[in-house]
C-alpha atoms as a PDB file:
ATOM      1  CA  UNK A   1      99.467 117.639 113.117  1.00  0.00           C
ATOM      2  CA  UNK A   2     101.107 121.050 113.706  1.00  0.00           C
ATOM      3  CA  UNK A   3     100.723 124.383 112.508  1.00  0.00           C
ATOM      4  CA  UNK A   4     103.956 126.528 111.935  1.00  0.00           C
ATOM      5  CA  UNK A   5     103.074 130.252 111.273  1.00  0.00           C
ATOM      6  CA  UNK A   6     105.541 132.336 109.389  1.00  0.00           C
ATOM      7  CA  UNK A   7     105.496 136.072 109.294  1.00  0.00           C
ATOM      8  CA  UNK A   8     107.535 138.146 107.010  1.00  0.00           C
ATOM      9  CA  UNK A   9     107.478 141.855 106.474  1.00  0.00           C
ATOM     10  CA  UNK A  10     107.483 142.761 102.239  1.00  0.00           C
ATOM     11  CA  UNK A  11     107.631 146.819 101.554  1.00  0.00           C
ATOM     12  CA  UNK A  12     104.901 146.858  99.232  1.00  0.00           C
ATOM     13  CA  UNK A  13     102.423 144.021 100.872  1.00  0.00           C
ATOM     14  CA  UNK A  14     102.881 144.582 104.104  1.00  0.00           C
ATOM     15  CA  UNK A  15     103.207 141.435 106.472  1.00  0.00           C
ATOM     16  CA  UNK A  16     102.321 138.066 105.337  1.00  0.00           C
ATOM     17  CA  UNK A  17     101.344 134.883 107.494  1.00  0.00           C
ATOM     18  CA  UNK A  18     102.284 131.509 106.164  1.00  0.00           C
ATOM     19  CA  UNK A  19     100.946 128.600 107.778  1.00  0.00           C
ATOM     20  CA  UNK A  20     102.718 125.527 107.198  1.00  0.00           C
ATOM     21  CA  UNK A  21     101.406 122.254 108.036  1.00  0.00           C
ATOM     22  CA  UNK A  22     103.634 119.283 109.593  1.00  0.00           C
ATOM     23  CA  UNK A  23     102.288 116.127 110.171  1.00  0.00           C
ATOM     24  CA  UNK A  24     103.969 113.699 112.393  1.00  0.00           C
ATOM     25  CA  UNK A  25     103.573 110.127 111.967  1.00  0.00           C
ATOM     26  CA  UNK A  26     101.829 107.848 114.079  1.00  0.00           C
ATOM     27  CA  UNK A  27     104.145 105.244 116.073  1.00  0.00           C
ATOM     28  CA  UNK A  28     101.464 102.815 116.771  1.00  0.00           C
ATOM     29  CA  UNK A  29      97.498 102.582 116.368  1.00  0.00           C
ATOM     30  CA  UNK A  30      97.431 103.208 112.687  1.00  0.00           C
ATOM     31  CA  UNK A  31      96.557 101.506 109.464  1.00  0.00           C
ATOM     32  CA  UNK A  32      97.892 101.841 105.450  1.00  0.00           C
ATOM     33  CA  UNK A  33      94.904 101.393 102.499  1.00  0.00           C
ATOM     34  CA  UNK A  34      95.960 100.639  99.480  1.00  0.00           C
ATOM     35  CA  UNK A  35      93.636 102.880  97.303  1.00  0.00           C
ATOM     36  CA  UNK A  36      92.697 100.167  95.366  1.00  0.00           C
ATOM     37  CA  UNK A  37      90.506  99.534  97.261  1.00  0.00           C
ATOM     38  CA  UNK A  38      88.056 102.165  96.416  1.00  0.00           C
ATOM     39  CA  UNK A  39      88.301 100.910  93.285  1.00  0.00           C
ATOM     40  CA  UNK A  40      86.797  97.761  93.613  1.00  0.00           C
ATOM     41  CA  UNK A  41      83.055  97.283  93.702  1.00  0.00           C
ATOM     42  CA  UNK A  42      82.308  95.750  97.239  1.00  0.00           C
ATOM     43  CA  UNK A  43      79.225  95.616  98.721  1.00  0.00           C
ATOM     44  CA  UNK A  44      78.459  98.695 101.412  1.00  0.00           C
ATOM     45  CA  UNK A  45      78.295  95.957 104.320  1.00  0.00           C
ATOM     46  CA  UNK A  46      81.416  94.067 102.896  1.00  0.00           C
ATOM     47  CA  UNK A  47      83.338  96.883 102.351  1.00  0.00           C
ATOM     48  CA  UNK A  48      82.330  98.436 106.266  1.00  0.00           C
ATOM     49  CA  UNK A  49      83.940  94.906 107.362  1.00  0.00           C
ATOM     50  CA  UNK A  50      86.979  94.473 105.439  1.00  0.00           C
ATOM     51  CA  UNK A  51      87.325  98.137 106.751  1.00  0.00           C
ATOM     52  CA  UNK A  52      87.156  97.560 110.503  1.00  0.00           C
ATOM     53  CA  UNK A  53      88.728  94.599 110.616  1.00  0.00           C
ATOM     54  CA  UNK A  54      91.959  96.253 109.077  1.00  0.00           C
ATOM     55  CA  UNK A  55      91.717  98.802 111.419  1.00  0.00           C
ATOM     56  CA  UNK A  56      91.733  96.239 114.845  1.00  0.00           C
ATOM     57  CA  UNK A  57      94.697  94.607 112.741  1.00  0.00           C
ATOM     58  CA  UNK A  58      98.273  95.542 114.390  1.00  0.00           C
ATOM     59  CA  UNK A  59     100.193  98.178 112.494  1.00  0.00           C
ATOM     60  CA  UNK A  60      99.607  97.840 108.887  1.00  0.00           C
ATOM     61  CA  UNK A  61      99.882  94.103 108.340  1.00  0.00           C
ATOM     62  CA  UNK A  62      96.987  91.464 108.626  1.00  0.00           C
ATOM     63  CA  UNK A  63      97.495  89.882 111.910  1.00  0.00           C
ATOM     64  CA  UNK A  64      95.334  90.612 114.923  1.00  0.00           C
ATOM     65  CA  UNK A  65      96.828  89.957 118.824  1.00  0.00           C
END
């Protein structure tokens, strides 16, 4: 993520800052959850698993190395 900080000069305000927030996507080690799945009920220690093994899984599909 990177920060961008804008300054302009109004007559009445004064200057202003505006940040503005850029986030650059990940070419490798990431993962994509459907939000779905915090919809479902699973049970805490299910849902923990399901959860780490997606993340060891190679970039958002279901296969591990």
């Amino acid at each position: 993520m990177t920060v961008q900080t804008t300054i302009k000069e109004d007559a009445d305000r004064g200057f202003i800052k505006r940040n503005s927030y850029y986030i650059k996507p990940e070419k490798s080690n990431y993962f994509f959850l459907d939000n779905s799945f915090f919809k479902k009920c699973y049970p805490t220690k299910i849902a923990g698993f399901l959860l780490l093994l997606k993340a060891i899984c190679l970039n958002n599909t279901d296969t591990i190395q």
